[in-house]
C-alpha atoms as a PDB file:
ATOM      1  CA  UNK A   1       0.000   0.000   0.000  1.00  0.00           C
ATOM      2  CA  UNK A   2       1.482   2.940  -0.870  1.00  0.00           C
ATOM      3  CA  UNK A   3       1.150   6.197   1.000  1.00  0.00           C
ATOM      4  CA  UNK A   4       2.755   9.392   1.414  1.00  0.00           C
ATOM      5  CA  UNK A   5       4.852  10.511   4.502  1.00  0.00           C
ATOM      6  CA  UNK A   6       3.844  14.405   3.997  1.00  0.00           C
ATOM      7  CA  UNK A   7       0.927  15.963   5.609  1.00  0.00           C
ATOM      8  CA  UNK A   8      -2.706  15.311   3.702  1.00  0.00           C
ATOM      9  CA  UNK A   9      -3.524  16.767  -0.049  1.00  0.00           C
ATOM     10  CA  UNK A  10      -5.427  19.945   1.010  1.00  0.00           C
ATOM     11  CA  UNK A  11      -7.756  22.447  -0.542  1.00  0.00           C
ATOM     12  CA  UNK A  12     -10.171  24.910  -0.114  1.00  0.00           C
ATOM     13  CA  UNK A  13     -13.139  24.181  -2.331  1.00  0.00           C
ATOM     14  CA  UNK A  14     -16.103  25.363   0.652  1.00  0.00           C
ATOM     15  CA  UNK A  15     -14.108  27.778   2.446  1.00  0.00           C
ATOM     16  CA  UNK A  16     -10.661  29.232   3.230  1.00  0.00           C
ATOM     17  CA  UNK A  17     -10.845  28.020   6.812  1.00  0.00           C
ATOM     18  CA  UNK A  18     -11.847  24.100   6.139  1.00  0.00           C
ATOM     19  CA  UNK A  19      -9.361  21.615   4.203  1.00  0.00           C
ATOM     20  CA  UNK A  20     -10.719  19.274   1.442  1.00  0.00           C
ATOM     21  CA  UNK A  21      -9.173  15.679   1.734  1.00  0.00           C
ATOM     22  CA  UNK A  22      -8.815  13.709  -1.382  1.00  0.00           C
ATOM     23  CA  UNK A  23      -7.982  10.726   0.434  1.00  0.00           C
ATOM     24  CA  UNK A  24      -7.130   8.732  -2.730  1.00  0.00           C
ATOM     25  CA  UNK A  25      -4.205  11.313  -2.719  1.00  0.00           C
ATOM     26  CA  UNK A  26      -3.805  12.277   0.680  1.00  0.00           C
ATOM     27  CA  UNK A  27      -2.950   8.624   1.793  1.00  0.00           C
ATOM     28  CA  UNK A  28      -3.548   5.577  -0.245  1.00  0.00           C
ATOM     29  CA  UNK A  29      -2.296   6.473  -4.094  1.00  0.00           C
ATOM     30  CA  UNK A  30      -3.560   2.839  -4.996  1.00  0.00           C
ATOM     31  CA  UNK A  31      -7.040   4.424  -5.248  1.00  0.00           C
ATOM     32  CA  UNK A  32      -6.689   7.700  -6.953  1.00  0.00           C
ATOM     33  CA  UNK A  33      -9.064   6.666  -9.194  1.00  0.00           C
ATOM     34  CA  UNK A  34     -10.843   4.332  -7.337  1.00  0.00           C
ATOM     35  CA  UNK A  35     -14.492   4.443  -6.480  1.00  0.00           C
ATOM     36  CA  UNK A  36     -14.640   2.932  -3.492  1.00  0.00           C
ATOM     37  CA  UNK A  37     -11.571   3.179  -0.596  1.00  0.00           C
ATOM     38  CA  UNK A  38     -12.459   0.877   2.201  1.00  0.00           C
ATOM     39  CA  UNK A  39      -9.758   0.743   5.386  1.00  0.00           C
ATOM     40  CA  UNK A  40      -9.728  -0.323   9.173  1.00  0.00           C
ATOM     41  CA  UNK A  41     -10.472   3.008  11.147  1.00  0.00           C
ATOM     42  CA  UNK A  42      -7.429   1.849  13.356  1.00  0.00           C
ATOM     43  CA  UNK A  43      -4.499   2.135  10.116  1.00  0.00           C
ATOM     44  CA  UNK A  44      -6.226   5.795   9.164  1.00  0.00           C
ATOM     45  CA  UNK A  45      -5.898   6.851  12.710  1.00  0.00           C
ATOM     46  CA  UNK A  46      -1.856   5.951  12.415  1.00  0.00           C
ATOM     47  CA  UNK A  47      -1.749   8.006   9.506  1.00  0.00           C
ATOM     48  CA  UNK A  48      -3.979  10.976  10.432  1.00  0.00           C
ATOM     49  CA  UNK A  49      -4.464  10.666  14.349  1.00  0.00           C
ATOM     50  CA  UNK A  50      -7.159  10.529  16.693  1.00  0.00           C
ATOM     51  CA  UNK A  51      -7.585  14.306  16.862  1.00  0.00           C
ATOM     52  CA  UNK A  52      -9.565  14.643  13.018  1.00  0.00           C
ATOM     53  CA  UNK A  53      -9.408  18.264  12.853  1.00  0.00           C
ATOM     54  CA  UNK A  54     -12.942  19.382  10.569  1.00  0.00           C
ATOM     55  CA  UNK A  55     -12.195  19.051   7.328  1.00  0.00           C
ATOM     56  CA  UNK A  56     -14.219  17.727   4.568  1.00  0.00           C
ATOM     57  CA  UNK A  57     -14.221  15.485   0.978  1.00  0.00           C
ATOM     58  CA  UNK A  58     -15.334  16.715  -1.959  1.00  0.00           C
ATOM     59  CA  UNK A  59     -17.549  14.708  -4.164  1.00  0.00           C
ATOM     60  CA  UNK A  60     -17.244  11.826  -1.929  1.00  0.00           C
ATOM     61  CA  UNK A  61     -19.456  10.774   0.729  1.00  0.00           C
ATOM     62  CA  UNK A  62     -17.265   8.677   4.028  1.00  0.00           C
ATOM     63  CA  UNK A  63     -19.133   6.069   6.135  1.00  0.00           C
ATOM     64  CA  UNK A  64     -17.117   5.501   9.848  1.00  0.00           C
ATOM     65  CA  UNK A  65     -18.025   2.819  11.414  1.00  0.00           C
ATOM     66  CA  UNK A  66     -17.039   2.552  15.347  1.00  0.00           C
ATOM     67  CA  UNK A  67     -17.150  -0.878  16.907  1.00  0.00           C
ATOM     68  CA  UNK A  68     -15.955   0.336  20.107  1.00  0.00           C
ATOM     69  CA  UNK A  69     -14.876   3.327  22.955  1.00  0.00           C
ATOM     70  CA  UNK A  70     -16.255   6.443  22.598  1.00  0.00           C
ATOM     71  CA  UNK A  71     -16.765   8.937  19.866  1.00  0.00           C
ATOM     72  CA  UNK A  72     -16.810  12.515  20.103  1.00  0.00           C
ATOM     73  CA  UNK A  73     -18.038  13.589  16.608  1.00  0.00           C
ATOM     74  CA  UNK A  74     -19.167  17.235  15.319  1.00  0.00           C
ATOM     75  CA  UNK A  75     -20.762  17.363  12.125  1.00  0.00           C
ATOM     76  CA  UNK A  76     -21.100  20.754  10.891  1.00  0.00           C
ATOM     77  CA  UNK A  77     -22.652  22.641  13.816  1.00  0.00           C
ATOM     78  CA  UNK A  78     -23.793  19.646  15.484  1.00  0.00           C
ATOM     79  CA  UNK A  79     -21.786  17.394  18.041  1.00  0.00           C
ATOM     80  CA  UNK A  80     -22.424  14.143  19.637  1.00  0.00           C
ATOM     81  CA  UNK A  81     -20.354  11.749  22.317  1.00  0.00           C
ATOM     82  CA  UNK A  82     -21.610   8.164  21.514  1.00  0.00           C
ATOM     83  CA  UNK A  83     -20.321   4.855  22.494  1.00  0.00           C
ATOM     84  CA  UNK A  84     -19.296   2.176  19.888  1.00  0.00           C
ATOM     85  CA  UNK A  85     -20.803   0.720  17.996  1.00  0.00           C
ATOM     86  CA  UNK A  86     -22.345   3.144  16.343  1.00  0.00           C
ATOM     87  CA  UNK A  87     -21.797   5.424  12.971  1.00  0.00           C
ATOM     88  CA  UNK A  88     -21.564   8.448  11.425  1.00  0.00           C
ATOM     89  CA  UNK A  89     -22.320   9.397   7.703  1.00  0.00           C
ATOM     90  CA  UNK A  90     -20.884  12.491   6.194  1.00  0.00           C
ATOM     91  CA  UNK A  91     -21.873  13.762   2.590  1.00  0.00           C
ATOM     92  CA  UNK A  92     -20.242  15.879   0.186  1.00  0.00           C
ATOM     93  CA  UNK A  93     -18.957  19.104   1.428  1.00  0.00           C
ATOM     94  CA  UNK A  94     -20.481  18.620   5.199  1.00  0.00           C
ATOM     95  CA  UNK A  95     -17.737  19.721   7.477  1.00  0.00           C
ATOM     96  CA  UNK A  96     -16.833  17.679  10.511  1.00  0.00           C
ATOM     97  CA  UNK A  97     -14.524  16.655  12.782  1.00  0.00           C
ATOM     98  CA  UNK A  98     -14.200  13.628  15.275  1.00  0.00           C
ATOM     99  CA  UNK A  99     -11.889  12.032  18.158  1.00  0.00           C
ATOM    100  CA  UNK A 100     -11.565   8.444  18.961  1.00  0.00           C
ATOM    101  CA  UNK A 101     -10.550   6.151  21.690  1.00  0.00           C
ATOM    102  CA  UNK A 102      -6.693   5.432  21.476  1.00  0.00           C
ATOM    103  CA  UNK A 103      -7.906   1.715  21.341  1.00  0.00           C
ATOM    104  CA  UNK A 104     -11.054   1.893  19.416  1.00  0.00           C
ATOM    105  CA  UNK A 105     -11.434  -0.105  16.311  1.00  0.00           C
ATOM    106  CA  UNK A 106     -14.124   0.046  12.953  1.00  0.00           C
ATOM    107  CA  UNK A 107     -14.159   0.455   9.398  1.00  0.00           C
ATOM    108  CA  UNK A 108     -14.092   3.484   7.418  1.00  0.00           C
ATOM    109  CA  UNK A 109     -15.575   3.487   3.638  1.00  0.00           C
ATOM    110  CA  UNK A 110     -15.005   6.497   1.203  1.00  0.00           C
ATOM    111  CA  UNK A 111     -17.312   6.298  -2.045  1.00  0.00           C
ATOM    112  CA  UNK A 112     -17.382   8.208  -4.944  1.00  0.00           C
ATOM    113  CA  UNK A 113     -20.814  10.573  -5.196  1.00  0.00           C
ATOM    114  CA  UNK A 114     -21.646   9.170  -8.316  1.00  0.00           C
ATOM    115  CA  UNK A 115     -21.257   5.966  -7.120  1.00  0.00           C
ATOM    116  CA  UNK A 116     -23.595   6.997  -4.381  1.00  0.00           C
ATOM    117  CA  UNK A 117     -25.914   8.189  -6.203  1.00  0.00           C
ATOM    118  CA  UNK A 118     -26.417   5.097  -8.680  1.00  0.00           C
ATOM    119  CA  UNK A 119     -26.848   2.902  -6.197  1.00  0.00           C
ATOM    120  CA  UNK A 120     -29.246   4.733  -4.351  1.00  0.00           C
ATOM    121  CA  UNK A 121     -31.292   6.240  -7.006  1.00  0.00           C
ATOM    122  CA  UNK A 122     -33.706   3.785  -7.371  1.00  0.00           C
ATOM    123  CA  UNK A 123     -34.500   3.293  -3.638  1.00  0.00           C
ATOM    124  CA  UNK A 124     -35.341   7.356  -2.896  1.00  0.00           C
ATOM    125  CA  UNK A 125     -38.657   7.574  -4.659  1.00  0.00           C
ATOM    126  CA  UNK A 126     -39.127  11.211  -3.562  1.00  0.00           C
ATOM    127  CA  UNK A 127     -35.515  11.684  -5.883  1.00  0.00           C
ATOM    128  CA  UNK A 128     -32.792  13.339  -3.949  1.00  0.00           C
ATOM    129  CA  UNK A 129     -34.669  16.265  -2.125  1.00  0.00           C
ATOM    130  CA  UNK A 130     -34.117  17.737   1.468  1.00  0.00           C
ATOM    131  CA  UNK A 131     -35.363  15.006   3.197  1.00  0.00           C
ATOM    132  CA  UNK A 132     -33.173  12.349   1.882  1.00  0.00           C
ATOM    133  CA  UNK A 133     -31.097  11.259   4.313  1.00  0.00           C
ATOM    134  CA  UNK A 134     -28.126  10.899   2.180  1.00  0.00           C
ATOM    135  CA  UNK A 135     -28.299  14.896   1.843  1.00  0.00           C
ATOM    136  CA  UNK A 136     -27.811  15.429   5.901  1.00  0.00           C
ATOM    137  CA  UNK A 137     -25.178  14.001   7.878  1.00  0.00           C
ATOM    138  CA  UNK A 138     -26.316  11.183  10.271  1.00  0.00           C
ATOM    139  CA  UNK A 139     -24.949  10.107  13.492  1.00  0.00           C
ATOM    140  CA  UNK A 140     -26.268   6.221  15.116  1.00  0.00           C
ATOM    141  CA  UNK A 141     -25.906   4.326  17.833  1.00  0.00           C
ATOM    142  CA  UNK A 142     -26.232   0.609  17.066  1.00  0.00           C
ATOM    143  CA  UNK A 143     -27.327  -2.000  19.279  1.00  0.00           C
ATOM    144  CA  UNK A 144     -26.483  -5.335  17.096  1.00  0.00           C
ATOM    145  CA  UNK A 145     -28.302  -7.673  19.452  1.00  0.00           C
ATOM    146  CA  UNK A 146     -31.634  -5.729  19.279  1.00  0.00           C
ATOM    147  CA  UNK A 147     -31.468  -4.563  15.818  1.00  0.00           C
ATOM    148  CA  UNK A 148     -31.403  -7.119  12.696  1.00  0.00           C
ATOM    149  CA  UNK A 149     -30.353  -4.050  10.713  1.00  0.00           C
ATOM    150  CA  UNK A 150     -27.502  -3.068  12.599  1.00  0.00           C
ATOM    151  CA  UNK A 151     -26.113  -6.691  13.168  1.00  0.00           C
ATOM    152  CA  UNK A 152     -26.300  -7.248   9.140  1.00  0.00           C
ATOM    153  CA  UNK A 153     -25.010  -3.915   8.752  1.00  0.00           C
ATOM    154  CA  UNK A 154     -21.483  -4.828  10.528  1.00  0.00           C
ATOM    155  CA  UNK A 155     -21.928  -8.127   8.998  1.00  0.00           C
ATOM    156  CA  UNK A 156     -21.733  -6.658   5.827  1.00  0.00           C
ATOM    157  CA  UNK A 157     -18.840  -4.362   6.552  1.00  0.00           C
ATOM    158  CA  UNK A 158     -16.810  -6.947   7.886  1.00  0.00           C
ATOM    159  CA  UNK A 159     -17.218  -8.743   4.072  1.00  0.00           C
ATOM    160  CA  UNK A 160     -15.982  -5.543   3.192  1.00  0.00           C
ATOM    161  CA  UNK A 161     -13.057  -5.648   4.937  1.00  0.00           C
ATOM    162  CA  UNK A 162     -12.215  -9.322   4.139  1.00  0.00           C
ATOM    163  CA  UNK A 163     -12.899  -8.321   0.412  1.00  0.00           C
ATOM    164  CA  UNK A 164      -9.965  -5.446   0.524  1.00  0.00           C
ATOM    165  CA  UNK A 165      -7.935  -8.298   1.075  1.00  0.00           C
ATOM    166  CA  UNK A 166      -8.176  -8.963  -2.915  1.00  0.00           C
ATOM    167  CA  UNK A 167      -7.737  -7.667  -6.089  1.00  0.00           C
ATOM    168  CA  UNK A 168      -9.011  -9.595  -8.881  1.00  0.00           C
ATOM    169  CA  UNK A 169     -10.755  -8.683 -11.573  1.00  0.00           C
ATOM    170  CA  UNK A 170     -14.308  -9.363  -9.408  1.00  0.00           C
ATOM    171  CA  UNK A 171     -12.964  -7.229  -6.485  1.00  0.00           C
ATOM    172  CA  UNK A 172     -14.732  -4.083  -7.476  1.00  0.00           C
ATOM    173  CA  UNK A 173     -17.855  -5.372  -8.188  1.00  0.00           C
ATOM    174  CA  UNK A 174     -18.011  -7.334  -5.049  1.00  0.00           C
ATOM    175  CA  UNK A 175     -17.065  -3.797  -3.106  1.00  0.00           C
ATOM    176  CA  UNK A 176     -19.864  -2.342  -5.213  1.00  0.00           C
ATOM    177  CA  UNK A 177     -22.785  -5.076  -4.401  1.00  0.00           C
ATOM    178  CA  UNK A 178     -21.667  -4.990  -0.762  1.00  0.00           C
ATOM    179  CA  UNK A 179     -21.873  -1.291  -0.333  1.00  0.00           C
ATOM    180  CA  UNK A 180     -25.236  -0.901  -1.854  1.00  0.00           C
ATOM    181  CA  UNK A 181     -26.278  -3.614   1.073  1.00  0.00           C
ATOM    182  CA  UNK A 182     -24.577  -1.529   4.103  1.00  0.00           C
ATOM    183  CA  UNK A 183     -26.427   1.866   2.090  1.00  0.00           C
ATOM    184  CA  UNK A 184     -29.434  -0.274   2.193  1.00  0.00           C
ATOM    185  CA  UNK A 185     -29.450  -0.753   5.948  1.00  0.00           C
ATOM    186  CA  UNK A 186     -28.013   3.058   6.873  1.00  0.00           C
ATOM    187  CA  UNK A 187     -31.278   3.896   4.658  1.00  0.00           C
ATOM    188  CA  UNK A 188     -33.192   1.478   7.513  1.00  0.00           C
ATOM    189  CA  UNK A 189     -30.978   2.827  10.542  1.00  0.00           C
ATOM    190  CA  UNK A 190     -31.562   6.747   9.860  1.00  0.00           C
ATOM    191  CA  UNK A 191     -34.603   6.973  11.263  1.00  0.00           C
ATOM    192  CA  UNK A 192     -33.744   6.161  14.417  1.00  0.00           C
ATOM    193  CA  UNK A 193     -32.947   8.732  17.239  1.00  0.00           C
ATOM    194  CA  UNK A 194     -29.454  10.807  17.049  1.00  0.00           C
ATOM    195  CA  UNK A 195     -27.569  10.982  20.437  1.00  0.00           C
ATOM    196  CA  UNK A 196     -27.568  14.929  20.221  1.00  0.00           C
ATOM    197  CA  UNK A 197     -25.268  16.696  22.376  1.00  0.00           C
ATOM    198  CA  UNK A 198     -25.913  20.997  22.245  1.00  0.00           C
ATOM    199  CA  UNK A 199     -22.519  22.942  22.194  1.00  0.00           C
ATOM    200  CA  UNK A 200     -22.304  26.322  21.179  1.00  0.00           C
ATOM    201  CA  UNK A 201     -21.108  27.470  18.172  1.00  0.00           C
ATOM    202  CA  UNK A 202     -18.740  30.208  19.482  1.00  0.00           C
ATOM    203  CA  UNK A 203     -17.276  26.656  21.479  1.00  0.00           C
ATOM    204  CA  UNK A 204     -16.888  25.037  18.273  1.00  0.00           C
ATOM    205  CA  UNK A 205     -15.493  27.610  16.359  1.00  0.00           C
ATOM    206  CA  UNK A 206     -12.485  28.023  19.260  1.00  0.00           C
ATOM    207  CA  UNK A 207     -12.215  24.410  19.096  1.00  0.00           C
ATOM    208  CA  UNK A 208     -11.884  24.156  15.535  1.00  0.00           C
ATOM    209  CA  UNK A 209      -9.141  27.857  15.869  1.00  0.00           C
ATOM    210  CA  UNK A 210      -7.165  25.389  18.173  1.00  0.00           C
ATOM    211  CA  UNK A 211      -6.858  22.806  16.312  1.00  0.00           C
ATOM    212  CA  UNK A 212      -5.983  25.111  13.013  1.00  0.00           C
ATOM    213  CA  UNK A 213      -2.987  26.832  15.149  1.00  0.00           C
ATOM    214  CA  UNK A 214      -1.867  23.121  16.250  1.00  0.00           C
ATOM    215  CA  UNK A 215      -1.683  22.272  12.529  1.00  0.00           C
ATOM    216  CA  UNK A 216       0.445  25.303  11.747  1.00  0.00           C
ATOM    217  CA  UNK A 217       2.750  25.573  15.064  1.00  0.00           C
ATOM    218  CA  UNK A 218       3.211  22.704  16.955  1.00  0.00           C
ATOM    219  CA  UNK A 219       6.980  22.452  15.552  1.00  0.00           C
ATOM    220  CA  UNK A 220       7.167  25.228  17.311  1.00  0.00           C
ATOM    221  CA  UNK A 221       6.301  24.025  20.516  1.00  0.00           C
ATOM    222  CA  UNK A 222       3.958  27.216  21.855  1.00  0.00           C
ATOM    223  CA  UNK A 223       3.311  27.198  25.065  1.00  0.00           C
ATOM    224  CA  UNK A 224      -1.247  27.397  25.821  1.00  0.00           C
ATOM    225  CA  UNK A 225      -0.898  30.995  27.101  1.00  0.00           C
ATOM    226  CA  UNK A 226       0.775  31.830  23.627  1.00  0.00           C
ATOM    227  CA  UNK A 227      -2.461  29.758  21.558  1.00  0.00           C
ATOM    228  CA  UNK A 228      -5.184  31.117  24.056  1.00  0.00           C
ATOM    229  CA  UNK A 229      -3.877  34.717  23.719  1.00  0.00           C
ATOM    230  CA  UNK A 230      -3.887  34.007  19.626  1.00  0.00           C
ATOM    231  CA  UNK A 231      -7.494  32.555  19.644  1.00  0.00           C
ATOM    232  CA  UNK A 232      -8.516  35.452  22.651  1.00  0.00           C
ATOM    233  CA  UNK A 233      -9.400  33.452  25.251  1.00  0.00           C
ATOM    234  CA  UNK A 234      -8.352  32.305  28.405  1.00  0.00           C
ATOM    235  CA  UNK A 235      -6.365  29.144  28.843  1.00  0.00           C
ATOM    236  CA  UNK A 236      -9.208  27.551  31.620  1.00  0.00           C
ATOM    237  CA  UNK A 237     -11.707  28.203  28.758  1.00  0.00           C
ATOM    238  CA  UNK A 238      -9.919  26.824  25.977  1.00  0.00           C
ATOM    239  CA  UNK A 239      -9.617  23.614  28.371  1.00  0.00           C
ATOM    240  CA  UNK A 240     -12.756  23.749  29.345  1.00  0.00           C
ATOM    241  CA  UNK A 241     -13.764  23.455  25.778  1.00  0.00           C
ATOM    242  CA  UNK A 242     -11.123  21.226  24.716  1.00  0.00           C
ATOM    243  CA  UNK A 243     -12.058  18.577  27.090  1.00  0.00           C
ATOM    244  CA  UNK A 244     -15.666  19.053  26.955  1.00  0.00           C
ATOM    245  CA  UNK A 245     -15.221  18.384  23.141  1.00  0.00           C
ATOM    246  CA  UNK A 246     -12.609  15.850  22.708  1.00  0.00           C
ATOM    247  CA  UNK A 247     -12.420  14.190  25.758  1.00  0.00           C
ATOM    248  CA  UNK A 248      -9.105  15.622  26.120  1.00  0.00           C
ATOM    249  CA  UNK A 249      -6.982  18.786  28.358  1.00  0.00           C
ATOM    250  CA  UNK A 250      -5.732  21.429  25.671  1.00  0.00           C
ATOM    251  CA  UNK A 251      -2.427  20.780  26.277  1.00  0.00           C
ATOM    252  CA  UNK A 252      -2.414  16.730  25.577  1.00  0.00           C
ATOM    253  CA  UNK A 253      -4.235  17.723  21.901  1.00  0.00           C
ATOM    254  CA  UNK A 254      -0.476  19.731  20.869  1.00  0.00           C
ATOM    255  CA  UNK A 255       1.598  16.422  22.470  1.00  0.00           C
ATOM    256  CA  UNK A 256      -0.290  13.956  20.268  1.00  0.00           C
ATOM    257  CA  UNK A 257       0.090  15.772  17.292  1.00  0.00           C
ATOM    258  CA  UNK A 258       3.594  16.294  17.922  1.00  0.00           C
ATOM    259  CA  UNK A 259       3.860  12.353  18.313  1.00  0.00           C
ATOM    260  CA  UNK A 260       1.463  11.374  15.861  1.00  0.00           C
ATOM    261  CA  UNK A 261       3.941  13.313  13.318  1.00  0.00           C
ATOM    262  CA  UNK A 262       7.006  11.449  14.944  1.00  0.00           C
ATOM    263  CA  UNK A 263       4.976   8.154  14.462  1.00  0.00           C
ATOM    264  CA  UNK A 264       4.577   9.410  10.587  1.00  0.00           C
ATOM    265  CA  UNK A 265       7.966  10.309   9.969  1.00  0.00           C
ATOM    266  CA  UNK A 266       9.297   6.455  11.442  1.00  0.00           C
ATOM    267  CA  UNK A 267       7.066   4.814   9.578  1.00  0.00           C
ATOM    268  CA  UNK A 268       7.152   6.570   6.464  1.00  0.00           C
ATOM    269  CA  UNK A 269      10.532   8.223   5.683  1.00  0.00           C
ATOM    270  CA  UNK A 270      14.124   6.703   5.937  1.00  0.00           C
ATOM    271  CA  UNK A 271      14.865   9.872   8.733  1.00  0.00           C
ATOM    272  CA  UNK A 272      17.028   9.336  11.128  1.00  0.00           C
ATOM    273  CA  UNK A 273      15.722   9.551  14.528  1.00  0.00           C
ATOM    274  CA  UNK A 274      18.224  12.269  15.804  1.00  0.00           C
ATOM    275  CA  UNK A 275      16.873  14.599  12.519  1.00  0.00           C
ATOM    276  CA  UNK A 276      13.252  13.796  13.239  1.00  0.00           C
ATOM    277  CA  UNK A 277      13.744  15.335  16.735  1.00  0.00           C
ATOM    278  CA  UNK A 278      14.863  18.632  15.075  1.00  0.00           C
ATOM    279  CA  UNK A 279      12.380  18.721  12.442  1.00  0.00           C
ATOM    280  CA  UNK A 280       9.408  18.334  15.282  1.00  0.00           C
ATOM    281  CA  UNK A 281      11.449  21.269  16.946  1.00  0.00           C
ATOM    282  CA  UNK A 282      13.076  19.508  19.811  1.00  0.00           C
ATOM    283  CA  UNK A 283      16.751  21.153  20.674  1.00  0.00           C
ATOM    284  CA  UNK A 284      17.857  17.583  22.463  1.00  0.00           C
ATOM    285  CA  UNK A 285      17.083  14.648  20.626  1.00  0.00           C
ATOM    286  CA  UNK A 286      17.763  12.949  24.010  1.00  0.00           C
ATOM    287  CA  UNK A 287      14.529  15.343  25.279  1.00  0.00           C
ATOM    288  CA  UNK A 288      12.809  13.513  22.258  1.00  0.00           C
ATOM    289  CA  UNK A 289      13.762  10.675  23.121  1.00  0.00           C
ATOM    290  CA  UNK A 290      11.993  10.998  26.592  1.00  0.00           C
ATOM    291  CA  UNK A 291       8.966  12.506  25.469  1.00  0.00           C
ATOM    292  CA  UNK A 292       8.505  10.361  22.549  1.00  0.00           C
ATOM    293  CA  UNK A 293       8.933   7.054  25.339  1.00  0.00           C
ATOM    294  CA  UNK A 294       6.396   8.495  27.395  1.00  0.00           C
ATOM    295  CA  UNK A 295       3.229   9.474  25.108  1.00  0.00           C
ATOM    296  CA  UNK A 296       3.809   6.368  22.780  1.00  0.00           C
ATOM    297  CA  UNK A 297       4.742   4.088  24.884  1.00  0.00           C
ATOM    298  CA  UNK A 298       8.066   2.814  23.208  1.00  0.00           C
ATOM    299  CA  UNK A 299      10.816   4.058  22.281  1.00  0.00           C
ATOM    300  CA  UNK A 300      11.511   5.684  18.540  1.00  0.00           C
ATOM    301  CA  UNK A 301      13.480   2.697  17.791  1.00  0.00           C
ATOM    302  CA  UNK A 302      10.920  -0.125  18.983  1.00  0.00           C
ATOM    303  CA  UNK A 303       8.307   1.966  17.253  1.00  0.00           C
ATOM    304  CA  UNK A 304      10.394   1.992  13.881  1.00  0.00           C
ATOM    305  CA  UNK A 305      11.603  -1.292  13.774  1.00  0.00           C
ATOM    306  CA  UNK A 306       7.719  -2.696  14.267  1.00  0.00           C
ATOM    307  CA  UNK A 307       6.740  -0.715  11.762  1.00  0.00           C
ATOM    308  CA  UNK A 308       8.877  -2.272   9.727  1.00  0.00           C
ATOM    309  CA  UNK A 309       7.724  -5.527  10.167  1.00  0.00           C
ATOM    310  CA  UNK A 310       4.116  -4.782   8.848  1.00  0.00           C
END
């Protein structure tokens, strides 16, 4: 599989302020052209992280699937902490943004709106107005032993993931005829109650600031009076909001992108360790050393040389 070591293929097609990601670019060059981009939520999060800052993908509609831990999930101006399993649907051009569980596991499923489109078409007879539910973004719990839906549903995505394991010439079609299923049975599921969590949108929009400023300067290792003063707010509110919203204090959102970018760079560049630590801004590569030990639990050698192995 073939992916890049630099941070994701960007744009601004909505706005200035929220990134496009072509995935097929971004991380997996395999399936440029590809309609259909199926991968384990758990090898994403090693590329991307944990943290999603909102973003969006343009002319392609993502399915993420959560089999377990909890979710903290904002979909345009709407957020939502739900416990696995569960899912969340995100058309074209919908903004969002999520955090997982360092543990949690699932499947994540980009298709192609065309795609989309074709093989729901037929099963919309009002056509593709407002209230079609593959217009809105959708957020649902499942509960597989109560619901036939939901326990096909994961069924079905877990022939999905089996299916990746292939590429012969049926592959694609087999992707296709599965995914129309598991569109089949979020048509089924979206009726059912959202777990809706109210957060204001002035506490969203600092959240998302944050998490743009991390993106820029955390090789420059700012300190949270520095970002709060940037943003203009105190640092108790910022972690207020930060852990009200991802679970997490301010300050451990900047160390696990730092690491998450160390992670990248060992798994995906031929760097020497002692250069990574002064491209992530660390003066001491022995400092590195430490802090890279203590937030991913081995050292940047282990780490590398397991990485290797896969």
């Amino acid at each position: 599989m073939s992916r890049n070591s630099s941070p994701p293929n960007q744009s601004t097609s909505i706005s200035d302020d929220i990134p496009n990601i072509d995935i097929g670019h971004a991380y997996d060059q395999h399936y440029v052209d590809a309609d259909i981009h199926y991968e384990h939520l758990e090898k994403l999060a090693d590329f991307f992280g944990r943290n999603m800052p909102v973003h969006h993908h343009d002319r392609f509609y993502q399915l993420h699937v959560i089999l377990n831990g909890t979710v903290r999930v904002h979909l345009d101006e709407t957020s939502y902490i739900v416990e696995g399993p569960m899912f969340f649907l995100t058309p074209p051009t919908i903004p969002h943004a999520f955090v997982t569980d360092n543990n949690a596991t699932g499947h994540v499923i980009t298709a192609r709106q065309q795609l989309v489109w074709e093989l729901m078409g037929g099963m919309v007879p009002t056509g593709w107005g407002s209230s079609s539910f593959m217009n809105s973004p959708l957020c649902v719990a499942l509960s597989p032993k109560a619901d036939v839906n939901a326990e096909r549903m994961l069924h079905l995505l877990s022939l999905m993931a089996d299916e990746n394991k292939h590429s012969n010439m049926e592959h694609a079609v087999a992707l296709k005829a599965l995914l129309q299923l598991v569109l089949i049975d979020i048509s089924r599921l979206s009726d059912q109650n959202q777990p809706q969590q109210k957060t204001r949108k002035e506490d969203v929009r600092i959240f998302h600031r944050f998490n743009e400023l991390i993106e820029t300067h955390y090789r420059e290792h700012l300190t949270l009076s520095q970002y709060s003063d940037i943003i203009g707010v105190t640092e108790a509110r910022l972690n207020e909001i930060c852990r009200r919203l991802a679970g997490q204090p301010s300050k451990r959102l900047i160390m696990d992108r730092l690491t998450q970018e160390a992670r990248r760079l060992l798994t995906f560049s031929s760097t020497t360790i002692t250069e990574i630590s002064y491209q992530l801004g660390f003066k001491d590569p022995a400092y590195f050393a430490r802090f890279f030990r203590r937030n991913a639990g081995a050292t940047a050698t282990e780490y590398r040389e397991e990485k290797n192995k896969t």
